[in-house]
PDB file of N, CA and C in Angstrom:
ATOM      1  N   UNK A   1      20.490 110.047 124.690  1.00  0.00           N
ATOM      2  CA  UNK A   1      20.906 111.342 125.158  1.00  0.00           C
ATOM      3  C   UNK A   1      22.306 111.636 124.619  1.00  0.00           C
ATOM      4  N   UNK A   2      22.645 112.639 123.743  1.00  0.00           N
ATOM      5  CA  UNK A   2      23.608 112.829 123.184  1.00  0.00           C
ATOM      6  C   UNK A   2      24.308 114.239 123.977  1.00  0.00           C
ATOM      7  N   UNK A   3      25.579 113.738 124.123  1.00  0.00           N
ATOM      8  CA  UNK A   3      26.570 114.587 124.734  1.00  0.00           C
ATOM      9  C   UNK A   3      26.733 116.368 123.932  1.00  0.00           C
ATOM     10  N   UNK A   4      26.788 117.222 124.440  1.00  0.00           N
ATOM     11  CA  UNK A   4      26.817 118.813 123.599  1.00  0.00           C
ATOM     12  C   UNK A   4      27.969 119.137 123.875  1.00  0.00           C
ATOM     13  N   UNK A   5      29.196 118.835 122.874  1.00  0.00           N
ATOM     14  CA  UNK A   5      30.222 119.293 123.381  1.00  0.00           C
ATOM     15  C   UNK A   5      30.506 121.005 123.834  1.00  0.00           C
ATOM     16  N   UNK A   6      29.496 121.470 123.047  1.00  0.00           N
ATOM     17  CA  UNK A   6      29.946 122.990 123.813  1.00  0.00           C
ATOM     18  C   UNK A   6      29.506 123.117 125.345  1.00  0.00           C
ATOM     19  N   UNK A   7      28.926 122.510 125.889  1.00  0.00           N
ATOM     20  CA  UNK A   7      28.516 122.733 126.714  1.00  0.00           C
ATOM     21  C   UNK A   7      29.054 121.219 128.135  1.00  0.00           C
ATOM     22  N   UNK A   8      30.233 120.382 127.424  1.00  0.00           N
ATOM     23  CA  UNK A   8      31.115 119.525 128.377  1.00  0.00           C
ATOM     24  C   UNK A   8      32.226 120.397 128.081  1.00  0.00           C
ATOM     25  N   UNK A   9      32.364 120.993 127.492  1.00  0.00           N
ATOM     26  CA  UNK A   9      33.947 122.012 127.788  1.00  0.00           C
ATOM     27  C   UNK A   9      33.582 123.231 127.465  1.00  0.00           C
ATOM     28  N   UNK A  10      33.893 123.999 128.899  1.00  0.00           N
ATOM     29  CA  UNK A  10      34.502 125.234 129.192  1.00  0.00           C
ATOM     30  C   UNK A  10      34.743 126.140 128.617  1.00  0.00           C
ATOM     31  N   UNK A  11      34.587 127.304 128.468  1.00  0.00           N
ATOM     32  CA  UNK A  11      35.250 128.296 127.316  1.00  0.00           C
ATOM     33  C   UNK A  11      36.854 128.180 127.806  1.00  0.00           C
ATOM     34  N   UNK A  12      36.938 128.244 129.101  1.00  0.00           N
ATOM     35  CA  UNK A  12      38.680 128.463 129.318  1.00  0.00           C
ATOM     36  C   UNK A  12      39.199 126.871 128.794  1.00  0.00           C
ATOM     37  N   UNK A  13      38.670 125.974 129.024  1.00  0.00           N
ATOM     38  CA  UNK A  13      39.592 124.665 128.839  1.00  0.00           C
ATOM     39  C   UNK A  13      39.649 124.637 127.275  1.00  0.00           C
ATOM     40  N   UNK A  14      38.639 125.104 126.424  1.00  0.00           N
ATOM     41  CA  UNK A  14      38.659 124.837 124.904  1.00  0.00           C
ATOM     42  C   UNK A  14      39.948 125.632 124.216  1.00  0.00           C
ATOM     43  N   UNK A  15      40.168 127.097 125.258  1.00  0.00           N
ATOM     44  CA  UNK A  15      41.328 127.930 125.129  1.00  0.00           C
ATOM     45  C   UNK A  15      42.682 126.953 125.325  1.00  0.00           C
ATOM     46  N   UNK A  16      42.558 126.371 126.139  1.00  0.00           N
ATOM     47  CA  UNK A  16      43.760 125.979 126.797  1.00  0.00           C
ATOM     48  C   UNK A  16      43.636 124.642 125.937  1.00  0.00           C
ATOM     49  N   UNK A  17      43.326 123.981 125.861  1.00  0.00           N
ATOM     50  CA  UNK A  17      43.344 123.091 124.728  1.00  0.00           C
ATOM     51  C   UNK A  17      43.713 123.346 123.204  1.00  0.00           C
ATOM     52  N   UNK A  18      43.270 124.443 122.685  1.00  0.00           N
ATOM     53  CA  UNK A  18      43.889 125.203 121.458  1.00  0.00           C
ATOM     54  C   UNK A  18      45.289 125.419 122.081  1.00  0.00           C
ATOM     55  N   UNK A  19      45.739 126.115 122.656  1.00  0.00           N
ATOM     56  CA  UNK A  19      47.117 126.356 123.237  1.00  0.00           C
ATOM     57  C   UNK A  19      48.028 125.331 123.300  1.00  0.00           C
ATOM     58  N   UNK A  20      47.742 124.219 123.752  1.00  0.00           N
ATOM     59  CA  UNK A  20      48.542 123.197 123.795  1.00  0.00           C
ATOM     60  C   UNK A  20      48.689 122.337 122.648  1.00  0.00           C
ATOM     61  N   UNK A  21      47.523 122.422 121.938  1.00  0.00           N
ATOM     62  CA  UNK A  21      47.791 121.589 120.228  1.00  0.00           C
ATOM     63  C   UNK A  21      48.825 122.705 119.453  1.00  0.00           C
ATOM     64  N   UNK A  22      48.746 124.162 119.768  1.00  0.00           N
ATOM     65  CA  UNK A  22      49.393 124.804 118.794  1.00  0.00           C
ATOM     66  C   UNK A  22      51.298 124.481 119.491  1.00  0.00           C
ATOM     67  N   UNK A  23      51.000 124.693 120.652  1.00  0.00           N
ATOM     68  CA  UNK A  23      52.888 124.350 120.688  1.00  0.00           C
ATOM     69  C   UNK A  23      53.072 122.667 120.880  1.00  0.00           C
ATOM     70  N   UNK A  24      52.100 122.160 120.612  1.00  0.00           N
ATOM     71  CA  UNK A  24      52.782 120.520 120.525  1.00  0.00           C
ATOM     72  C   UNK A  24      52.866 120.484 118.850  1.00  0.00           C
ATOM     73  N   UNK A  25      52.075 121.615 118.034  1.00  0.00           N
ATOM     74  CA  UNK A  25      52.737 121.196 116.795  1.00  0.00           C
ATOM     75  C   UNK A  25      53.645 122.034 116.705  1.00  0.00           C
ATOM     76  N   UNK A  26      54.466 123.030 117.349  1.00  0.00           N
ATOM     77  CA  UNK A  26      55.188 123.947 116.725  1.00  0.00           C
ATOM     78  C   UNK A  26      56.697 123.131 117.470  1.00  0.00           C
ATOM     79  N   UNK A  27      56.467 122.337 118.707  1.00  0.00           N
ATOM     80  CA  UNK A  27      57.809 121.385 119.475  1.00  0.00           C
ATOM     81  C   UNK A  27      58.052 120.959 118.330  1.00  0.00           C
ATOM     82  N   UNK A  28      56.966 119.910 117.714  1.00  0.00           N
ATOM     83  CA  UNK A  28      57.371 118.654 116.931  1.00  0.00           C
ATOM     84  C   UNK A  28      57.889 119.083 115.531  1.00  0.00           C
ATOM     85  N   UNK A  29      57.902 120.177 115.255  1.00  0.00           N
ATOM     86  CA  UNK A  29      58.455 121.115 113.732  1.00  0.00           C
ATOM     87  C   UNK A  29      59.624 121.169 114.224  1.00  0.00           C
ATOM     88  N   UNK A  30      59.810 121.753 115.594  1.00  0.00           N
ATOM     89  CA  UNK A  30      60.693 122.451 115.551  1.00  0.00           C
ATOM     90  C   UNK A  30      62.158 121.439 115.992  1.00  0.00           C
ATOM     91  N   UNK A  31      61.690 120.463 116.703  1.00  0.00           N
ATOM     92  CA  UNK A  31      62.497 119.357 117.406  1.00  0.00           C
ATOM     93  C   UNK A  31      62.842 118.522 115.785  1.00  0.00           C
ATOM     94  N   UNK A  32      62.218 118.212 114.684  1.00  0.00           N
ATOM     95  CA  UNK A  32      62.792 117.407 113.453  1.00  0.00           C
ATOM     96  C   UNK A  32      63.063 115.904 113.775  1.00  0.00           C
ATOM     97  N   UNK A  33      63.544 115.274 113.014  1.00  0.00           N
ATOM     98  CA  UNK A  33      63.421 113.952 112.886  1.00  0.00           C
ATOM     99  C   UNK A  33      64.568 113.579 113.293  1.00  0.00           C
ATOM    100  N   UNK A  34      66.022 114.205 112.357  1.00  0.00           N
ATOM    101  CA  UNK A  34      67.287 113.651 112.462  1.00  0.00           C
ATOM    102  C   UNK A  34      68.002 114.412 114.119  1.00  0.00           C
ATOM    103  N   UNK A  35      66.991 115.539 114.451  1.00  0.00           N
ATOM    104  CA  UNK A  35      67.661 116.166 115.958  1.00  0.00           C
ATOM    105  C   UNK A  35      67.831 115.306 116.697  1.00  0.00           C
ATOM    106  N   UNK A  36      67.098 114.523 116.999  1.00  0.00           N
ATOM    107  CA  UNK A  36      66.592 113.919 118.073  1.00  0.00           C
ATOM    108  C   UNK A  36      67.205 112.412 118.069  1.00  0.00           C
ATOM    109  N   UNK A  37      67.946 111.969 117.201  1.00  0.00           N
ATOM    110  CA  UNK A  37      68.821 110.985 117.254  1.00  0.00           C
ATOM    111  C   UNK A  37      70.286 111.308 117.519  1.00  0.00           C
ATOM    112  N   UNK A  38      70.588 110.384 118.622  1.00  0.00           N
ATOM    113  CA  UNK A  38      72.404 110.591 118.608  1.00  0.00           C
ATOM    114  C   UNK A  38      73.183 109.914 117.671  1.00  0.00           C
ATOM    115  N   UNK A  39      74.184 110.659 117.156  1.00  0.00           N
ATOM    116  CA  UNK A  39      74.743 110.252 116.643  1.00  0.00           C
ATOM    117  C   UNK A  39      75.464 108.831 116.708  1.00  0.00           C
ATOM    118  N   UNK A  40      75.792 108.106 115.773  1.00  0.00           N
ATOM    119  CA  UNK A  40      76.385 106.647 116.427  1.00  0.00           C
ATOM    120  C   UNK A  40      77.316 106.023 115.023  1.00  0.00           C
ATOM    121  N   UNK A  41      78.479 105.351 115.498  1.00  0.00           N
ATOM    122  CA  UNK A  41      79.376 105.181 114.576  1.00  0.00           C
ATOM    123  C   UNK A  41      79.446 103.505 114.970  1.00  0.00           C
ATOM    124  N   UNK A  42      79.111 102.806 114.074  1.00  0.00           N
ATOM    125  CA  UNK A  42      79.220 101.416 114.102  1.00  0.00           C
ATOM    126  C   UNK A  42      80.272 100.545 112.733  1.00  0.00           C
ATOM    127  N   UNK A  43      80.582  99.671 113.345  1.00  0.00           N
ATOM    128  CA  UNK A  43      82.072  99.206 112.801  1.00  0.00           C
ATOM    129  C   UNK A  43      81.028  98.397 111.425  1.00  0.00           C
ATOM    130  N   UNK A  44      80.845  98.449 110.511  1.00  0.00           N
ATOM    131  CA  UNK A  44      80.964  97.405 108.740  1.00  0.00           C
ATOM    132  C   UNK A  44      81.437  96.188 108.772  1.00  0.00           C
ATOM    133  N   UNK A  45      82.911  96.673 109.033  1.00  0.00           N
ATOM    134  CA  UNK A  45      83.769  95.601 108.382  1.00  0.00           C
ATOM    135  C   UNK A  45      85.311  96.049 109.213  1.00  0.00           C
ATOM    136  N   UNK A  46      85.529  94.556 109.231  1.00  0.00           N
ATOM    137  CA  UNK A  46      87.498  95.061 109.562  1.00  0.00           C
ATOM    138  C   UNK A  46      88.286  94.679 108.916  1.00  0.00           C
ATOM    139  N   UNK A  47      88.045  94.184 107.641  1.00  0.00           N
ATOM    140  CA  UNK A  47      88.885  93.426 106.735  1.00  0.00           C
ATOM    141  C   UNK A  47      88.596  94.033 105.205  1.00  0.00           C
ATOM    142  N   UNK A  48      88.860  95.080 104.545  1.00  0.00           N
ATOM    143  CA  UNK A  48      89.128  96.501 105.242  1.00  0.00           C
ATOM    144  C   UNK A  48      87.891  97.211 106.316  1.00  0.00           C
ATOM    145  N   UNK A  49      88.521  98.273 106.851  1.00  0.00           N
ATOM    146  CA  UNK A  49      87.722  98.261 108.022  1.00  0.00           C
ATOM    147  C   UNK A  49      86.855  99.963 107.211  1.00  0.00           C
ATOM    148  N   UNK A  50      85.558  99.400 107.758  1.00  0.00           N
ATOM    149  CA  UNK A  50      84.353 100.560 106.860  1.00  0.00           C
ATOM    150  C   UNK A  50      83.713 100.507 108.623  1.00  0.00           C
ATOM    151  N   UNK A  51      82.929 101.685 108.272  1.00  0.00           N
ATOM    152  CA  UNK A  51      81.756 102.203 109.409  1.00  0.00           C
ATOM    153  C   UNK A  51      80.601 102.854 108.588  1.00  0.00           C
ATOM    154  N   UNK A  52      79.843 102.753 109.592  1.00  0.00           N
ATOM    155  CA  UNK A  52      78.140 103.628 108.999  1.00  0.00           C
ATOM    156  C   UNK A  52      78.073 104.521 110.570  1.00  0.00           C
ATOM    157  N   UNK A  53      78.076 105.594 110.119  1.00  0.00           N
ATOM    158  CA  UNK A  53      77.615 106.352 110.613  1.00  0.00           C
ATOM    159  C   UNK A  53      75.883 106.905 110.466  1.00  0.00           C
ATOM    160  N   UNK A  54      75.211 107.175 112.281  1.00  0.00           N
ATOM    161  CA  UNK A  54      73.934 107.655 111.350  1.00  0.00           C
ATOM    162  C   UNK A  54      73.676 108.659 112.710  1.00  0.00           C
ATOM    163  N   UNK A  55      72.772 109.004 112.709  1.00  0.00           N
ATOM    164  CA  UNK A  55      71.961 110.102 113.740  1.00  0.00           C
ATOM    165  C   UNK A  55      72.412 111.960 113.924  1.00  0.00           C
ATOM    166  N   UNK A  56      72.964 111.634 112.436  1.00  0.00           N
ATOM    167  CA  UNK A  56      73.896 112.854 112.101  1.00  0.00           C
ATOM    168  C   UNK A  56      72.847 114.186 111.202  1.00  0.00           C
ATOM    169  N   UNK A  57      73.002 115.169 110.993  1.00  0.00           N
ATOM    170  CA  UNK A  57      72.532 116.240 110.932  1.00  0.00           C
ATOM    171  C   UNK A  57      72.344 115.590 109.025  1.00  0.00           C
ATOM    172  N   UNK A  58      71.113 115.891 108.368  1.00  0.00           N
ATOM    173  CA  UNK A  58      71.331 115.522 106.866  1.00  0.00           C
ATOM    174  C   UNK A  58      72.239 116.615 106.018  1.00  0.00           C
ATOM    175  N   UNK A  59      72.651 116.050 105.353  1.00  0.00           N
ATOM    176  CA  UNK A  59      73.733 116.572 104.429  1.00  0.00           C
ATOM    177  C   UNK A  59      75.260 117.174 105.707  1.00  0.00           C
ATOM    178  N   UNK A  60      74.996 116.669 106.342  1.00  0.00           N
ATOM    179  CA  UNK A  60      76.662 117.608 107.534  1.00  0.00           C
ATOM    180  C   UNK A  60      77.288 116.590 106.608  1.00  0.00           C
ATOM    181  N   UNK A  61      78.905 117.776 106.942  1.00  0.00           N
ATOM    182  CA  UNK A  61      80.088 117.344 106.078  1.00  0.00           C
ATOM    183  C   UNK A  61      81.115 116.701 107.578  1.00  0.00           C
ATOM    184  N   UNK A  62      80.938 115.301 107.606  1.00  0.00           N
ATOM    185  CA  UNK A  62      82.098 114.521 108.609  1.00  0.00           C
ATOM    186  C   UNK A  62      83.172 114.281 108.328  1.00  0.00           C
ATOM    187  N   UNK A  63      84.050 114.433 109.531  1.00  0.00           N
ATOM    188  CA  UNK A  63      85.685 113.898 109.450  1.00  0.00           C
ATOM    189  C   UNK A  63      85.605 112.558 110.250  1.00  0.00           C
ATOM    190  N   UNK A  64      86.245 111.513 109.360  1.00  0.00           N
ATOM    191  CA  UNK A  64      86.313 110.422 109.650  1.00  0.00           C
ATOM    192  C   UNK A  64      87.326 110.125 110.288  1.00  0.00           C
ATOM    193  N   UNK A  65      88.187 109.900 111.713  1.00  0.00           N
ATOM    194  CA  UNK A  65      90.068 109.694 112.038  1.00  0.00           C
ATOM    195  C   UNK A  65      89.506 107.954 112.357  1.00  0.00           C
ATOM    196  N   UNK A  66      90.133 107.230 112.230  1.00  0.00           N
ATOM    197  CA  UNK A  66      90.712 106.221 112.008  1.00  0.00           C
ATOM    198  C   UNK A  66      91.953 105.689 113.095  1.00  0.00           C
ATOM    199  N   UNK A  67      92.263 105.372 114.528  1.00  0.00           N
ATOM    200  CA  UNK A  67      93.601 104.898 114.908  1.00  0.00           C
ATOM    201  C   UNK A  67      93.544 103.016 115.453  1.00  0.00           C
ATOM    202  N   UNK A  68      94.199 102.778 114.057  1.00  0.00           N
ATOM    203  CA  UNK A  68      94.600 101.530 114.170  1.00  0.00           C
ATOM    204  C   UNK A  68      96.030 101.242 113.645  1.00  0.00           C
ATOM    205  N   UNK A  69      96.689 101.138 114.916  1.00  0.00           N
ATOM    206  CA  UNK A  69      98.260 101.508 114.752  1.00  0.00           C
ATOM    207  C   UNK A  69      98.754 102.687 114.168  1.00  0.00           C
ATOM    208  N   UNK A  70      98.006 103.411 113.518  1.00  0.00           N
ATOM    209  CA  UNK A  70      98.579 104.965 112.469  1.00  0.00           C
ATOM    210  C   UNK A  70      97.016 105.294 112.434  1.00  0.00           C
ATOM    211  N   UNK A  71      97.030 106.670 112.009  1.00  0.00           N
ATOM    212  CA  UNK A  71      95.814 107.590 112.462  1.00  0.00           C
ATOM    213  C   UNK A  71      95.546 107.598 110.819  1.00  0.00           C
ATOM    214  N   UNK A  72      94.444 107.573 110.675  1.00  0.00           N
ATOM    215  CA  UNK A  72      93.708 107.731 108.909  1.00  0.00           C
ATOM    216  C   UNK A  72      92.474 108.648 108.945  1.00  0.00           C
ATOM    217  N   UNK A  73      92.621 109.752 108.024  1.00  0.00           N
ATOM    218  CA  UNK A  73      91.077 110.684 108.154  1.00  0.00           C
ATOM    219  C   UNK A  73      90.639 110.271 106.442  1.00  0.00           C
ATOM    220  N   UNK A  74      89.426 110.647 106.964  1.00  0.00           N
ATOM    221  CA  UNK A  74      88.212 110.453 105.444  1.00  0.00           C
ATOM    222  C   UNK A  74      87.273 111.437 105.793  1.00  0.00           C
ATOM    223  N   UNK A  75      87.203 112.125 104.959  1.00  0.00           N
ATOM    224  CA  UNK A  75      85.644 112.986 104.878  1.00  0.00           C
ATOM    225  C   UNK A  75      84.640 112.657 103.885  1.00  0.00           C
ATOM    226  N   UNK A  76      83.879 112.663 104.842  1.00  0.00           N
ATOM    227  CA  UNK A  76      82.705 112.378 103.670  1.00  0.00           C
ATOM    228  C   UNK A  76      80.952 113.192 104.171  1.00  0.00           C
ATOM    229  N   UNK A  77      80.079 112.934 103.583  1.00  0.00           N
ATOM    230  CA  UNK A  77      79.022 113.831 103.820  1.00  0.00           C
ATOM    231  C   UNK A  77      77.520 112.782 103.795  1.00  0.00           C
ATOM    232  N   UNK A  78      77.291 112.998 104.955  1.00  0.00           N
ATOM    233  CA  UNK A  78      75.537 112.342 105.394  1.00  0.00           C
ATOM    234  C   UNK A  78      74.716 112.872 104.570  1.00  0.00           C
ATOM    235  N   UNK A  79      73.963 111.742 104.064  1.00  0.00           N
ATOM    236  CA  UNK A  79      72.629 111.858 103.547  1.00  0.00           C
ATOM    237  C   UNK A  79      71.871 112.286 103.756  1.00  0.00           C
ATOM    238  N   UNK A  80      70.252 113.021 103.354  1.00  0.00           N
ATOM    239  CA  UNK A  80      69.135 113.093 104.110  1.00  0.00           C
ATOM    240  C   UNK A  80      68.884 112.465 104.869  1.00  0.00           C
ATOM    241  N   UNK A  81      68.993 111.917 105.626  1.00  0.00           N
ATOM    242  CA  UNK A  81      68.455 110.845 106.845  1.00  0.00           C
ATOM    243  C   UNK A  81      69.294 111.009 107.897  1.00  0.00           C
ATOM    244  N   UNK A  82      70.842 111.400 107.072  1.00  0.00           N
ATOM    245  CA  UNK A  82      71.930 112.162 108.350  1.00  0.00           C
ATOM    246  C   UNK A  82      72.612 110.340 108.431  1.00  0.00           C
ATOM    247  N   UNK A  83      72.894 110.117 107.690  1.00  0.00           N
ATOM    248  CA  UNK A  83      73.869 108.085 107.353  1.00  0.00           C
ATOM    249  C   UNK A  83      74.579 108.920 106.441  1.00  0.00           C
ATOM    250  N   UNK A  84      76.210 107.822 106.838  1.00  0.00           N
ATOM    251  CA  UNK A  84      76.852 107.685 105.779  1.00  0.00           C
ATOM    252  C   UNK A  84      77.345 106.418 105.822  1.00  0.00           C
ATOM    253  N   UNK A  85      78.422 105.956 105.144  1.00  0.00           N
ATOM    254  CA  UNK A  85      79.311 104.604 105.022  1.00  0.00           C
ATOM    255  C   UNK A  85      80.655 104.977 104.244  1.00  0.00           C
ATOM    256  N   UNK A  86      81.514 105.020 105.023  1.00  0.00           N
ATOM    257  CA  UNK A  86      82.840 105.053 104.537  1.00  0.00           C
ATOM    258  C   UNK A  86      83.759 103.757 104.896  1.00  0.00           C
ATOM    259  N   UNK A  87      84.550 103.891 103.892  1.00  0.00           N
ATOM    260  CA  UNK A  87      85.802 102.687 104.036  1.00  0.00           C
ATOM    261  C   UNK A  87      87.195 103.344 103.807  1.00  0.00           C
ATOM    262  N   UNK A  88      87.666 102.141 104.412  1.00  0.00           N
ATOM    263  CA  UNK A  88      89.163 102.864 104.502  1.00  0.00           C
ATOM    264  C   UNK A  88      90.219 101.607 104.035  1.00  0.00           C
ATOM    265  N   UNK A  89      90.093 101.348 102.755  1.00  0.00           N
ATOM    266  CA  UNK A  89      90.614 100.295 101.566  1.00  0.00           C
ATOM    267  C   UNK A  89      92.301  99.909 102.425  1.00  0.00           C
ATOM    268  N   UNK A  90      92.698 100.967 102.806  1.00  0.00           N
ATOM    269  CA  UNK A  90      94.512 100.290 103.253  1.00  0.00           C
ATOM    270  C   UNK A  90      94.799 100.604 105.004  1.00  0.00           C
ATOM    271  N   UNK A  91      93.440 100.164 105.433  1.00  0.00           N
ATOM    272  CA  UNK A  91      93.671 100.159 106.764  1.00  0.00           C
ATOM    273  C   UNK A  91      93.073  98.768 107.433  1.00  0.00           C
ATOM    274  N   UNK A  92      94.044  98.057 108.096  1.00  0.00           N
ATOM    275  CA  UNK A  92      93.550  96.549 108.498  1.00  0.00           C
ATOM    276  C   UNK A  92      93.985  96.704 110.042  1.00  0.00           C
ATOM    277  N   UNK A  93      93.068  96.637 110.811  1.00  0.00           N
ATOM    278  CA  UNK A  93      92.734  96.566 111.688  1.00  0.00           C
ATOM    279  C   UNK A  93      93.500  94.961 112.661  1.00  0.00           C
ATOM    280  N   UNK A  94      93.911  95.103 113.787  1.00  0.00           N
ATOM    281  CA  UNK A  94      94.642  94.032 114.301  1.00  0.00           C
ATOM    282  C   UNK A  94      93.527  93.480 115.441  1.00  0.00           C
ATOM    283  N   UNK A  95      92.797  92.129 115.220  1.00  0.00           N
ATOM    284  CA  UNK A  95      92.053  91.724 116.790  1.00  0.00           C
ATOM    285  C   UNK A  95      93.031  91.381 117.731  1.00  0.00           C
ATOM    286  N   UNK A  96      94.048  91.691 117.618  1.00  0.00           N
ATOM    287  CA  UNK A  96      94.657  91.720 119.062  1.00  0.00           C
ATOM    288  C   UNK A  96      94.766  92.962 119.248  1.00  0.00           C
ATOM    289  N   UNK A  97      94.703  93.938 118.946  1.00  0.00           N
ATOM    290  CA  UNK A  97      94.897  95.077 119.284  1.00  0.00           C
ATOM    291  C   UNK A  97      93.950  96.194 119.135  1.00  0.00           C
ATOM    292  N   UNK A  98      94.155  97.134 120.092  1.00  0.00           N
ATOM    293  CA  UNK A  98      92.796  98.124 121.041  1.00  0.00           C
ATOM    294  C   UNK A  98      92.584  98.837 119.134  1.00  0.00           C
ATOM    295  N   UNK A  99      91.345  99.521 119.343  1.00  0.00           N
ATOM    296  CA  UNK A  99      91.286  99.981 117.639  1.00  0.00           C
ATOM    297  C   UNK A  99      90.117 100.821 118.010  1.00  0.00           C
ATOM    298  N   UNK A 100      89.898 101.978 117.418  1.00  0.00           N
ATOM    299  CA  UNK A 100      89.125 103.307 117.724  1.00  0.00           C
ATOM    300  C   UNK A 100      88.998 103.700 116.595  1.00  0.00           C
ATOM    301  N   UNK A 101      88.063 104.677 116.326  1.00  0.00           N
ATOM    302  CA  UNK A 101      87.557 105.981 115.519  1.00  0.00           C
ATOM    303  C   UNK A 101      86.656 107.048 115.997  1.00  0.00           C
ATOM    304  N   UNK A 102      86.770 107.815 115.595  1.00  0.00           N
ATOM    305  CA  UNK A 102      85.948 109.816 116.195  1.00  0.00           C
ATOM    306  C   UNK A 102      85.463 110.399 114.320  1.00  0.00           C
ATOM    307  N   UNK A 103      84.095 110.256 114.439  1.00  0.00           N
ATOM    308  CA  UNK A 103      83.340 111.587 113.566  1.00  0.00           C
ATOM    309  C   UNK A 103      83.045 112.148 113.992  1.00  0.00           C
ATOM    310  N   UNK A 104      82.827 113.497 113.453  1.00  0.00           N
ATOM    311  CA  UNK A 104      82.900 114.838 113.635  1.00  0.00           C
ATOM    312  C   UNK A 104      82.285 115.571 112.536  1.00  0.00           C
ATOM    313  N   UNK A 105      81.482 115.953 112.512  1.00  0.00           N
ATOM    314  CA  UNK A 105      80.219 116.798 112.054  1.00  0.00           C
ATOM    315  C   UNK A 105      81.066 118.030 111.768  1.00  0.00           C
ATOM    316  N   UNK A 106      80.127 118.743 110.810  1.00  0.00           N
ATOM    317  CA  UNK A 106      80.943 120.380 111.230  1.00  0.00           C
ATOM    318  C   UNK A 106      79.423 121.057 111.590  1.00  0.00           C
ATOM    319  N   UNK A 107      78.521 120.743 112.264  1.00  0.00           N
ATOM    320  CA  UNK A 107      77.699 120.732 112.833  1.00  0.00           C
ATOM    321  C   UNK A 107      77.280 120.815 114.187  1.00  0.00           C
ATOM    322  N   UNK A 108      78.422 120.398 114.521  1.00  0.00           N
ATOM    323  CA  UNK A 108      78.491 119.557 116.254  1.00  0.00           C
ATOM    324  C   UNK A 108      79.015 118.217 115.882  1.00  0.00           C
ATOM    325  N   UNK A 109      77.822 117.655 115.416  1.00  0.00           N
ATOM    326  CA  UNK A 109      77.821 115.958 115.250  1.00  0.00           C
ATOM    327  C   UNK A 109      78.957 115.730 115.824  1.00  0.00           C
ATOM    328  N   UNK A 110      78.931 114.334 116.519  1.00  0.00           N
ATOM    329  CA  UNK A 110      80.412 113.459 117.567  1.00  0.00           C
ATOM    330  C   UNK A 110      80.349 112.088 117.622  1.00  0.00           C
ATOM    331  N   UNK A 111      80.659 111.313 117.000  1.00  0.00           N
ATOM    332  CA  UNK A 111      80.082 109.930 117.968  1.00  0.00           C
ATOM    333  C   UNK A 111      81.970 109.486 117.743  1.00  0.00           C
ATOM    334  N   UNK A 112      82.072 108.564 118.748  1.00  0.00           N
ATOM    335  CA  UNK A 112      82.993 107.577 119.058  1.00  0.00           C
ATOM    336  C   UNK A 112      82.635 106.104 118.845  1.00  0.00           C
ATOM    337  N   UNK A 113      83.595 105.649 118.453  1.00  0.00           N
ATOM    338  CA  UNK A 113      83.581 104.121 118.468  1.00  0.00           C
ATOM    339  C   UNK A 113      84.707 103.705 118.889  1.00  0.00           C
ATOM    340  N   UNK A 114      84.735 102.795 119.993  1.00  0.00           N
ATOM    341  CA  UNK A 114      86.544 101.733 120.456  1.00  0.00           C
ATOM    342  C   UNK A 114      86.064 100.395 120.753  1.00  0.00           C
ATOM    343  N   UNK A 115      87.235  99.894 120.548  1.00  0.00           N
ATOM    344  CA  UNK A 115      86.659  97.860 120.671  1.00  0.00           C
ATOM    345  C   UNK A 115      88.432  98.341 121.607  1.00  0.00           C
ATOM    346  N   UNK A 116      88.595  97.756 122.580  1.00  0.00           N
ATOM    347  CA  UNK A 116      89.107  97.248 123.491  1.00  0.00           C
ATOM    348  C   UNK A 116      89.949  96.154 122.765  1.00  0.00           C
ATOM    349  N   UNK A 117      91.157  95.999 123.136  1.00  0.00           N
ATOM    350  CA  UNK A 117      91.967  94.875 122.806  1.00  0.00           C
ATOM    351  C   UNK A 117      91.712  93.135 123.400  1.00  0.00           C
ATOM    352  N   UNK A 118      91.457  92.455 122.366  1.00  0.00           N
ATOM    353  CA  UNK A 118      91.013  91.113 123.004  1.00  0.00           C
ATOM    354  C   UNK A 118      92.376  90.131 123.382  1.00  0.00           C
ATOM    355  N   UNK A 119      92.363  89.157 124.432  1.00  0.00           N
ATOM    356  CA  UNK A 119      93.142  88.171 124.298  1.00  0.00           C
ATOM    357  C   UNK A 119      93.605  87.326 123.388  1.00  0.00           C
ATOM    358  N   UNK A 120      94.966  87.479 122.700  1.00  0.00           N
ATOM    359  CA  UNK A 120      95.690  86.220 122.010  1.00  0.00           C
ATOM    360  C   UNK A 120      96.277  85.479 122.008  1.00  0.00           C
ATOM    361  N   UNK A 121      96.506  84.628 121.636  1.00  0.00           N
ATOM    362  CA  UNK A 121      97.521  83.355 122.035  1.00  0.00           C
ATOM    363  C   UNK A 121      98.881  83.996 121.592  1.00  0.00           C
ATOM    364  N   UNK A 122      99.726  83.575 122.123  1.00  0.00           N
ATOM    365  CA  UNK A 122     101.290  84.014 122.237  1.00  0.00           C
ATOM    366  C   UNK A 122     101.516  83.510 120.617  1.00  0.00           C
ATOM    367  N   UNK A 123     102.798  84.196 120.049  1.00  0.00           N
ATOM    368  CA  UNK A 123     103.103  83.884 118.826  1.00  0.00           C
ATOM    369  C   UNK A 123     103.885  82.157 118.524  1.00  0.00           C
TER     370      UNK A 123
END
């Protein structure tokens, strides 16, 4: 005995079923790939000190600030995927001391990064 689908669904539910495939594909167009990630700024390296940035808008143009003991900007511009990787060749970073950075999209885009100052032994 074989099932008749016209006749296990409804004229209204087959409606309402069209309805809901058409805006679950028009969300998922419209929501994109790189939207829907937050932005996030993760530390490379501290010796010189680099970051990767990713969850950023593709191609946005970022300001990179830099405060480790003196404030340092870099701009640079995300990829399709909305990543970048910048370095900052004459900035050395102290593990005894608190150390931060802020990108900035001209998009919106925002992420923060801070490492907290660790314990050192006295000089």
């Amino acid at each position: 005995m074989a099932l008749d689908a016209q006749a296990y669904w409804s004229q209204p539910m087959r409606r309402w079923l069209v309805v809901f495939a058409v805006l679950y594909a028009l969300a998922s167009v419209a929501g994109g790939g790189a939207a829907t990630a937050h932005p996030r700024l993760r530390l490379l390296d501290a010796e010189p000190v680099a970051f990767k940035g990713t969850g950023f808008q593709p191609r946005e143009r970022v300001r990179v600030a830099v405060y480790a003991g003196e404030r340092v900007v870099k701009r640079v511009a995300a990829g399709l995927r909305g990543a970048f990787v910048v370095r900052f060749d004459d900035v050395r970073s102290d593990p005894c001391a608190a150390f931060s950075a802020v990108a900035v999209g001209s998009r919106g885009s925002r992420a923060i990064f801070k490492r907290p100052p660790t314990e050192c032994p006295p000089p």
